[in-house]
PDB file of N, CA and C in Angstrom:
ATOM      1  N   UNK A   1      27.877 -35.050 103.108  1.00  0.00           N
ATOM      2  CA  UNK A   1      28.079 -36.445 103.424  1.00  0.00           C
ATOM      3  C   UNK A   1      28.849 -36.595 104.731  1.00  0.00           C
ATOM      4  N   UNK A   2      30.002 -35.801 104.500  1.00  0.00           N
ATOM      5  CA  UNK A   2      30.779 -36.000 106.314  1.00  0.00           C
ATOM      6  C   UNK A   2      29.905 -35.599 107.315  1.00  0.00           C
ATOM      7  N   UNK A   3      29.391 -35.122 107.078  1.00  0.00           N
ATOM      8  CA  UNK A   3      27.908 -34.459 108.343  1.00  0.00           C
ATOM      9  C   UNK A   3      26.957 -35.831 108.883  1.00  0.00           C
ATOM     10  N   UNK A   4      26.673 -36.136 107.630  1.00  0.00           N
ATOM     11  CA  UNK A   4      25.589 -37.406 107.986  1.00  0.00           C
ATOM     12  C   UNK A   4      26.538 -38.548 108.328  1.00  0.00           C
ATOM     13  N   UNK A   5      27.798 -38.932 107.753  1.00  0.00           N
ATOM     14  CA  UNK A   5      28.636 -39.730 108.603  1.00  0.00           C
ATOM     15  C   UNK A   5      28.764 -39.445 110.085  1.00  0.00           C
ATOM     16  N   UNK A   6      28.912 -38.303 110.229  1.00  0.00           N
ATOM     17  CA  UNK A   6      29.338 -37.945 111.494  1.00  0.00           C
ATOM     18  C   UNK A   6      28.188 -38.197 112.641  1.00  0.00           C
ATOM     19  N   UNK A   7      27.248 -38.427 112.017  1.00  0.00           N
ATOM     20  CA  UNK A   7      25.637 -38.267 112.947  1.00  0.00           C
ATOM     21  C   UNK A   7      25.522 -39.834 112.962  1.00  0.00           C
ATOM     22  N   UNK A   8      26.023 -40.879 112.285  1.00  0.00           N
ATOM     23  CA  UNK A   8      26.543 -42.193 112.130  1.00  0.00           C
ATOM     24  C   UNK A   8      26.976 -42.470 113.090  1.00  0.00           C
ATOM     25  N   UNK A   9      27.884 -41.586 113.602  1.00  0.00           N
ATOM     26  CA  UNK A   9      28.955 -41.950 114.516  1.00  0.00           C
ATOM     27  C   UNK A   9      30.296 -43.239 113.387  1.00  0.00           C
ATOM     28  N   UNK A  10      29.826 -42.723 112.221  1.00  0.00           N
ATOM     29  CA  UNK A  10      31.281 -43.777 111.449  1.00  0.00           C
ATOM     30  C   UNK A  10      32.451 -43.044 111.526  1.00  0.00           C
ATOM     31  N   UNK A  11      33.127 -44.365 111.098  1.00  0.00           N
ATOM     32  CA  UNK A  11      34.814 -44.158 111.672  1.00  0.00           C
ATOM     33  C   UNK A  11      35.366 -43.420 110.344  1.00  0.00           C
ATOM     34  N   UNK A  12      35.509 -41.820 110.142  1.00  0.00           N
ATOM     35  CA  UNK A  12      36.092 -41.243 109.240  1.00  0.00           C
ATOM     36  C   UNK A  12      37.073 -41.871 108.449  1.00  0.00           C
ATOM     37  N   UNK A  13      38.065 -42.140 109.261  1.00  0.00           N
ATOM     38  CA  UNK A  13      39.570 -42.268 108.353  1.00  0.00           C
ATOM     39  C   UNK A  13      39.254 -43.726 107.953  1.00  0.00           C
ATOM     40  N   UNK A  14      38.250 -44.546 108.265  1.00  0.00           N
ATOM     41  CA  UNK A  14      38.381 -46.027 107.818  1.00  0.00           C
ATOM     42  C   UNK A  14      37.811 -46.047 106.633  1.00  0.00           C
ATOM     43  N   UNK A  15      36.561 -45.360 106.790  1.00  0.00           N
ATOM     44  CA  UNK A  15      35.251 -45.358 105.786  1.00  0.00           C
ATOM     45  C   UNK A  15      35.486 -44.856 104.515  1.00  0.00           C
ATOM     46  N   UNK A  16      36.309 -43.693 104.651  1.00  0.00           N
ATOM     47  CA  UNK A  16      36.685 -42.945 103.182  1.00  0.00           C
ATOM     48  C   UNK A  16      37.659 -43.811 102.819  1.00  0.00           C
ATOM     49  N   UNK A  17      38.733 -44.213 103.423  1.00  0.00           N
ATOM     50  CA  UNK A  17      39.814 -45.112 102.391  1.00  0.00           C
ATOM     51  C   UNK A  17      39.411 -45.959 102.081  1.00  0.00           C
ATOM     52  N   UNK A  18      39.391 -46.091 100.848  1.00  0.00           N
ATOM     53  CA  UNK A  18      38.499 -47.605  99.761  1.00  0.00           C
ATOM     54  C   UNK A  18      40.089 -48.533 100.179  1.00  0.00           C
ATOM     55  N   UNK A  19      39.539 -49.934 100.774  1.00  0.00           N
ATOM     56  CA  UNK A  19      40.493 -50.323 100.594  1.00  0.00           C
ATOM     57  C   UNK A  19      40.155 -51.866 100.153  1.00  0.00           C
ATOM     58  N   UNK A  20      39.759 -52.270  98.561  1.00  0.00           N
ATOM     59  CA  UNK A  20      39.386 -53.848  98.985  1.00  0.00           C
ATOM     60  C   UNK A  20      40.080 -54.561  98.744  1.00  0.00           C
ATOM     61  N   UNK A  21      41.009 -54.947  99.743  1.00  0.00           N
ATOM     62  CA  UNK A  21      42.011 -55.813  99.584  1.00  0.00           C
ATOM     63  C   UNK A  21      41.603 -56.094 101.326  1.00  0.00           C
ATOM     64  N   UNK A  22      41.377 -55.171 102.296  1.00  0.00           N
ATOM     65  CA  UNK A  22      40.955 -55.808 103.675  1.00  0.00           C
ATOM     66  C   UNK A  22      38.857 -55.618 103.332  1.00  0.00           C
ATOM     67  N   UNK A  23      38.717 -54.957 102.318  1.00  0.00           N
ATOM     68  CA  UNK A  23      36.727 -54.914 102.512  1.00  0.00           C
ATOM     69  C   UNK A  23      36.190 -56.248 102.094  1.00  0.00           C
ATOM     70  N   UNK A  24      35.177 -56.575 102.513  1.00  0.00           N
ATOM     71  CA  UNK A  24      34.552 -57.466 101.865  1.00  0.00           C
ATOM     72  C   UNK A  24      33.801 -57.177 101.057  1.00  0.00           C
ATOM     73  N   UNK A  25      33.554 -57.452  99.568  1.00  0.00           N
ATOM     74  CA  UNK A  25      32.280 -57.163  99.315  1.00  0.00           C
ATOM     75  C   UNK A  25      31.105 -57.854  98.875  1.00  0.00           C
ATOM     76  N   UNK A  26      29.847 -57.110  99.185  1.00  0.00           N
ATOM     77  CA  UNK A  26      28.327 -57.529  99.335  1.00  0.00           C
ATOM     78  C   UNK A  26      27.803 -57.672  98.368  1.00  0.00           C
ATOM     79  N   UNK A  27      27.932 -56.411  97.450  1.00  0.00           N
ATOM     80  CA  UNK A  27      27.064 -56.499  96.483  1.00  0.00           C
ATOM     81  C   UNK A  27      27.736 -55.549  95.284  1.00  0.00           C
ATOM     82  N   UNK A  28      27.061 -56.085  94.147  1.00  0.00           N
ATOM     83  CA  UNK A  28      27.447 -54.701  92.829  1.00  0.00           C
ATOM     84  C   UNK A  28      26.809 -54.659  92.300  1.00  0.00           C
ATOM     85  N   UNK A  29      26.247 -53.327  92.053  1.00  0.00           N
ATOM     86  CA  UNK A  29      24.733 -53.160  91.371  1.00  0.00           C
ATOM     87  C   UNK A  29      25.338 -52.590  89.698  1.00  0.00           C
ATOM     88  N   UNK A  30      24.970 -53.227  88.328  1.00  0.00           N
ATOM     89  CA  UNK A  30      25.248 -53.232  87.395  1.00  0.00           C
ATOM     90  C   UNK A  30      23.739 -52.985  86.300  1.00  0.00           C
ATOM     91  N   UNK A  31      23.330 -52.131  85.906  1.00  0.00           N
ATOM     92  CA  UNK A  31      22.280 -52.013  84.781  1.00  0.00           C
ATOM     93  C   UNK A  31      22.273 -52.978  84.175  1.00  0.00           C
ATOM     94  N   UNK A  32      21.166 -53.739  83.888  1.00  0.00           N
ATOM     95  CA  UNK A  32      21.131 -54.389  82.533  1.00  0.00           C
ATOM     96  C   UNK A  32      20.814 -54.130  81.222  1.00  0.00           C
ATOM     97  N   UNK A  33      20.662 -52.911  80.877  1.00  0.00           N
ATOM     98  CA  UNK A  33      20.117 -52.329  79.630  1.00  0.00           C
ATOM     99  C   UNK A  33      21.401 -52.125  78.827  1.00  0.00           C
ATOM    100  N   UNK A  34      22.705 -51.741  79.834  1.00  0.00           N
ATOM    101  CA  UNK A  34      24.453 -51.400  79.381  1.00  0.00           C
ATOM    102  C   UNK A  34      25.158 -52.548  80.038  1.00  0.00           C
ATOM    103  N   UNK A  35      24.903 -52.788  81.063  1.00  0.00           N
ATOM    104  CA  UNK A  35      26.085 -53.950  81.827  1.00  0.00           C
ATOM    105  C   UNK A  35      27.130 -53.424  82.487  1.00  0.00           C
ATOM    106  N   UNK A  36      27.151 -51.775  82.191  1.00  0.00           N
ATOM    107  CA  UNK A  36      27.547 -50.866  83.121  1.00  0.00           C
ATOM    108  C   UNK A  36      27.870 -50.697  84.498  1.00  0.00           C
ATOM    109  N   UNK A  37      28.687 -50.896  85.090  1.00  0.00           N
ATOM    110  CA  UNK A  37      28.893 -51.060  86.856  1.00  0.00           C
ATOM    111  C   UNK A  37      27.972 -49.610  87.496  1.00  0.00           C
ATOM    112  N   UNK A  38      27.368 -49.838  88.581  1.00  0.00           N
ATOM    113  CA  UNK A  38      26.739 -48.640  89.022  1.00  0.00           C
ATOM    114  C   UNK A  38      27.352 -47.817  90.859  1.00  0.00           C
ATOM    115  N   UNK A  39      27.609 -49.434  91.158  1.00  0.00           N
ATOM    116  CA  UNK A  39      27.679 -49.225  93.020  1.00  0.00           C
ATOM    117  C   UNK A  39      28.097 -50.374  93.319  1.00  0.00           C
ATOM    118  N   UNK A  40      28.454 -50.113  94.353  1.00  0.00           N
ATOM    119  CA  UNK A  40      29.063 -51.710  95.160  1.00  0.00           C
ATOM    120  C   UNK A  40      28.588 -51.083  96.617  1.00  0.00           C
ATOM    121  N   UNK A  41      28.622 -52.821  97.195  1.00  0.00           N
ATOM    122  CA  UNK A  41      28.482 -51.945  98.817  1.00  0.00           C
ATOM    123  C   UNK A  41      29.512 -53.222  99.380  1.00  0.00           C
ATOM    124  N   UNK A  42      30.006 -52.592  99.992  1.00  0.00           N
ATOM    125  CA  UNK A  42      31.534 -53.207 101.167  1.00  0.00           C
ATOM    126  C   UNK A  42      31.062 -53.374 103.030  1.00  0.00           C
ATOM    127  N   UNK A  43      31.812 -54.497 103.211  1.00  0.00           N
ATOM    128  CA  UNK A  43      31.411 -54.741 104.606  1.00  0.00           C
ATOM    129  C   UNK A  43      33.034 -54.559 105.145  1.00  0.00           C
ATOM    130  N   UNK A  44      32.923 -53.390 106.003  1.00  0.00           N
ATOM    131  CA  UNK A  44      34.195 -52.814 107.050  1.00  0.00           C
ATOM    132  C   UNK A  44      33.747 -53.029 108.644  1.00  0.00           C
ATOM    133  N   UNK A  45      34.864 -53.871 108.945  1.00  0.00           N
ATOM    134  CA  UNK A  45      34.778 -53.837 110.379  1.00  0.00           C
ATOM    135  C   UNK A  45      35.946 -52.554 110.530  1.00  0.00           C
ATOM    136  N   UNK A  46      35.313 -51.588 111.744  1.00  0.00           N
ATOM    137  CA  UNK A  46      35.674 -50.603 112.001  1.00  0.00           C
ATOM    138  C   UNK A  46      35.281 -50.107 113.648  1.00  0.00           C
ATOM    139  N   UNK A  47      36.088 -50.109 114.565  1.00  0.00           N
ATOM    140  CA  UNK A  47      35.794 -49.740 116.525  1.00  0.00           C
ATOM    141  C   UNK A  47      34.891 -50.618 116.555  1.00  0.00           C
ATOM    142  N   UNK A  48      35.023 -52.062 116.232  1.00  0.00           N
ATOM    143  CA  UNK A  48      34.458 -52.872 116.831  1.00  0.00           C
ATOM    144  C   UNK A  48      32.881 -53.112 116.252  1.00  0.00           C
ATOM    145  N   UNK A  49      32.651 -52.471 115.204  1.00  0.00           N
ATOM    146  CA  UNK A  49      31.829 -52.655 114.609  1.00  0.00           C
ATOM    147  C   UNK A  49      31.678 -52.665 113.075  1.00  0.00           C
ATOM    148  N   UNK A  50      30.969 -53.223 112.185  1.00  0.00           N
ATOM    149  CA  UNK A  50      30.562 -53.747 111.005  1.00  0.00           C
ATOM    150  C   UNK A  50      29.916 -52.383 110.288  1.00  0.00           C
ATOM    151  N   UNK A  51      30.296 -52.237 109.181  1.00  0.00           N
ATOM    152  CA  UNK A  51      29.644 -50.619 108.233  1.00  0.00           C
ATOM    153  C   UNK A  51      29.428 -51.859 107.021  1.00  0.00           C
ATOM    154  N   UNK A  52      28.385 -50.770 106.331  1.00  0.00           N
ATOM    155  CA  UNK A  52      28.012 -51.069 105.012  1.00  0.00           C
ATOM    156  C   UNK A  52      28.697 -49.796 104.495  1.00  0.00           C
ATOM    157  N   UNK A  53      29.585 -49.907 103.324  1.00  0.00           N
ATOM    158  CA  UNK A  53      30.005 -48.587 102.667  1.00  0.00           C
ATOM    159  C   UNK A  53      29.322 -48.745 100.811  1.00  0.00           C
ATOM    160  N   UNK A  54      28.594 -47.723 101.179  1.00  0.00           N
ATOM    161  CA  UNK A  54      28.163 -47.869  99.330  1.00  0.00           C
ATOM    162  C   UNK A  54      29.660 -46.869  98.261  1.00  0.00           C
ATOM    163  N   UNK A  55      29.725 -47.624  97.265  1.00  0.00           N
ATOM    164  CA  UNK A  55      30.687 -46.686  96.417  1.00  0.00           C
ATOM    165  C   UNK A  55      30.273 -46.896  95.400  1.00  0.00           C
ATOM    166  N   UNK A  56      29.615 -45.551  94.850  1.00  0.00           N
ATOM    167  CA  UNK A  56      29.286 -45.186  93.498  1.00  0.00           C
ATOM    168  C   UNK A  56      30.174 -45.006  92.281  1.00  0.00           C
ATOM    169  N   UNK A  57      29.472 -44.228  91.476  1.00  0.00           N
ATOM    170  CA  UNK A  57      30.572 -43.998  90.120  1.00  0.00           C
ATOM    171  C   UNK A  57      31.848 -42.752  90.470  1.00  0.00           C
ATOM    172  N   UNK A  58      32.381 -43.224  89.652  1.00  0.00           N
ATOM    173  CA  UNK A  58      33.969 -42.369  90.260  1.00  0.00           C
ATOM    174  C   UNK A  58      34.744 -42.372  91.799  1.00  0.00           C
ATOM    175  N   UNK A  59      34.418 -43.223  92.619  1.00  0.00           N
ATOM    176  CA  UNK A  59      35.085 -43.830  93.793  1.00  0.00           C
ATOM    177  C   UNK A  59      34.295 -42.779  94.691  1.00  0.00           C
ATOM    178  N   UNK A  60      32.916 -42.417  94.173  1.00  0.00           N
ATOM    179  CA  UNK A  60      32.251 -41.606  95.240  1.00  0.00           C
ATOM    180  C   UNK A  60      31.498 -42.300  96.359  1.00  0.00           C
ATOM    181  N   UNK A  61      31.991 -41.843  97.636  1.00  0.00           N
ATOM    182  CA  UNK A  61      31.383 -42.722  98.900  1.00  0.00           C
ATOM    183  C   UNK A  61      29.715 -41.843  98.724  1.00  0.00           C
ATOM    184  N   UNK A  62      28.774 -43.436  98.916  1.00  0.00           N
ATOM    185  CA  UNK A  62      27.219 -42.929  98.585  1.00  0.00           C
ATOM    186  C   UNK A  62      26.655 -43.064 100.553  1.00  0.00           C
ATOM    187  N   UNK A  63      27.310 -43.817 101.037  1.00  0.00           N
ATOM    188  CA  UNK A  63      26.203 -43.486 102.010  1.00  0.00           C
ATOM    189  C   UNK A  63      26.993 -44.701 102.827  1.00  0.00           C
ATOM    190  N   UNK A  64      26.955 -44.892 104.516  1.00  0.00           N
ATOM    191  CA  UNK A  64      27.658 -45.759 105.397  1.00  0.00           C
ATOM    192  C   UNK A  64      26.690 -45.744 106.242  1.00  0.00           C
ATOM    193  N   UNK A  65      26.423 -47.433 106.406  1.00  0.00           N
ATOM    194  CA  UNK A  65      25.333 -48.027 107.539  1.00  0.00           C
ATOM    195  C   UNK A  65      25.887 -49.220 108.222  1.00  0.00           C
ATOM    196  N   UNK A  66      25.766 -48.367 109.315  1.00  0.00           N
ATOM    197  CA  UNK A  66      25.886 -49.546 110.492  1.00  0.00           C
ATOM    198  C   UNK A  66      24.989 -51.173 110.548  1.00  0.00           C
ATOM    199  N   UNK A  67      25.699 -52.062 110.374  1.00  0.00           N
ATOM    200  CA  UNK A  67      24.877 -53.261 110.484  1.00  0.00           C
ATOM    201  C   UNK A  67      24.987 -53.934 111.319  1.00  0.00           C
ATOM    202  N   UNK A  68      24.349 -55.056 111.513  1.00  0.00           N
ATOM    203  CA  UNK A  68      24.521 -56.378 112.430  1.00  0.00           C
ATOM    204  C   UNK A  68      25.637 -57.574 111.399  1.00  0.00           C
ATOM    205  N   UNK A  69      26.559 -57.731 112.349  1.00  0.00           N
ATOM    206  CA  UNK A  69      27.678 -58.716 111.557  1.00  0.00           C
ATOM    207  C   UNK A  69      27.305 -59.353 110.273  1.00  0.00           C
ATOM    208  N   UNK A  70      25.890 -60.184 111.158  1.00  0.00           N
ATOM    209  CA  UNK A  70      25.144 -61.200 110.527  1.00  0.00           C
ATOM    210  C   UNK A  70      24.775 -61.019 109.168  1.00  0.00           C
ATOM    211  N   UNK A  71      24.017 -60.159 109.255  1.00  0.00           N
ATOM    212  CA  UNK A  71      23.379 -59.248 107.558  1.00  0.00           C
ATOM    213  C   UNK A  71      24.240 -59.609 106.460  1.00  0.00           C
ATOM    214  N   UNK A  72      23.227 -60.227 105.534  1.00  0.00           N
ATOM    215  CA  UNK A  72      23.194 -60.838 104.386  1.00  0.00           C
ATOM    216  C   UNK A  72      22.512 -59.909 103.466  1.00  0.00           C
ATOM    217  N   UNK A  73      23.483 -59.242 102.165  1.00  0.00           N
ATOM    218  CA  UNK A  73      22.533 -58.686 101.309  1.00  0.00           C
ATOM    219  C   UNK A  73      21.761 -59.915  99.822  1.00  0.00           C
ATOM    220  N   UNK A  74      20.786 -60.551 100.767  1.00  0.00           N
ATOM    221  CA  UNK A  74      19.912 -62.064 100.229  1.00  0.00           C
ATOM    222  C   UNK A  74      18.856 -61.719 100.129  1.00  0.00           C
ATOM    223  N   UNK A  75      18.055 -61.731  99.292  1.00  0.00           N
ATOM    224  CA  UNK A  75      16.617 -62.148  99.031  1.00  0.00           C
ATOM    225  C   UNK A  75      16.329 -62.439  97.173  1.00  0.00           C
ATOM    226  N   UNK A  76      15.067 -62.118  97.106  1.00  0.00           N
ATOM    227  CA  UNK A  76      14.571 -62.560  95.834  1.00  0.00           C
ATOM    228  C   UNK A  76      15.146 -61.453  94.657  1.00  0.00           C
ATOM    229  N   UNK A  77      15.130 -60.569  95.149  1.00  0.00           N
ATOM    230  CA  UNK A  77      15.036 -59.331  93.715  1.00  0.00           C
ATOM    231  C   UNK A  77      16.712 -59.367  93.788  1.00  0.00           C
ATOM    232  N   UNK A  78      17.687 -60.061  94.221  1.00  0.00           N
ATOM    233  CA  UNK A  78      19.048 -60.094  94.567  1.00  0.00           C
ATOM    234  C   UNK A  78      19.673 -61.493  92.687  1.00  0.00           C
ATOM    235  N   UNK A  79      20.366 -60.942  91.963  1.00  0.00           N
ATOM    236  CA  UNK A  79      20.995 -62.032  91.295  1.00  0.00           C
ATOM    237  C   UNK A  79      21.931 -62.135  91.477  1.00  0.00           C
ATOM    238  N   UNK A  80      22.900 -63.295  91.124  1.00  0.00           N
ATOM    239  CA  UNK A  80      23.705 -64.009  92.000  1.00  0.00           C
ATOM    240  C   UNK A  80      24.499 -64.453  90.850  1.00  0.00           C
ATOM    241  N   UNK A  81      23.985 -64.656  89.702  1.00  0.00           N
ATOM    242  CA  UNK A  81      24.589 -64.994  88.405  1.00  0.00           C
ATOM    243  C   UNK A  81      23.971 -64.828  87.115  1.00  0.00           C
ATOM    244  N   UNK A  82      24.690 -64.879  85.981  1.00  0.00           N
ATOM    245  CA  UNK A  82      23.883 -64.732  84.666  1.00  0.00           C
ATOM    246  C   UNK A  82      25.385 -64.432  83.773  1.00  0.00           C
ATOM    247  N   UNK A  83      25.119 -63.930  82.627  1.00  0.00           N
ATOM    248  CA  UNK A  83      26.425 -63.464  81.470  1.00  0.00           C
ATOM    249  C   UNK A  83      26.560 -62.309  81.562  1.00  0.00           C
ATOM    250  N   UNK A  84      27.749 -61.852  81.124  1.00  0.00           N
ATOM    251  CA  UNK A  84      28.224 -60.619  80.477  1.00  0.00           C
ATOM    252  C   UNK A  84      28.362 -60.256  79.551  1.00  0.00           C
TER     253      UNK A  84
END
């Protein structure tokens, strides 16, 4: 994973510290068969630029993508609400 970060060009020391108290976050992907949490993905501004950070199960970093500020994780197959 630090390899393919590194080919990113992402900002090491920002990306690995989970911090959401300054992250925003995008999204949380939850099963519906358990209701089980699966992933989240976080928006880090970092050297002037915007990361997507995915964090899987056990605070494992899944993967960091560079975005455009703008980027909205929106469309149809996206829910937004329902029960627990």
């Amino acid at each position: 994973m630090t390899v393919r970060l590194g080919q990113r060009g992402a900002p090491l020391d920002t990306v690995t510290r989970f911090d959401p108290g300054t992250w925003q976050l995008v999204s949380a992907e939850v099963r519906t068969d358990t209701g089980k949490w699966v992933k989240s993905t976080w928006r880090v501004r970092a050297d002037g630029r915007s990361w997507w950070v995915v964090v899987g199960l056990g605070n494992a970093l899944v993967t960091v993508i560079d975005v455009d500020p703008r980027r909205r994780g929106r469309g149809d197959g996206i829910v937004t609400g329902g029960h627990v």
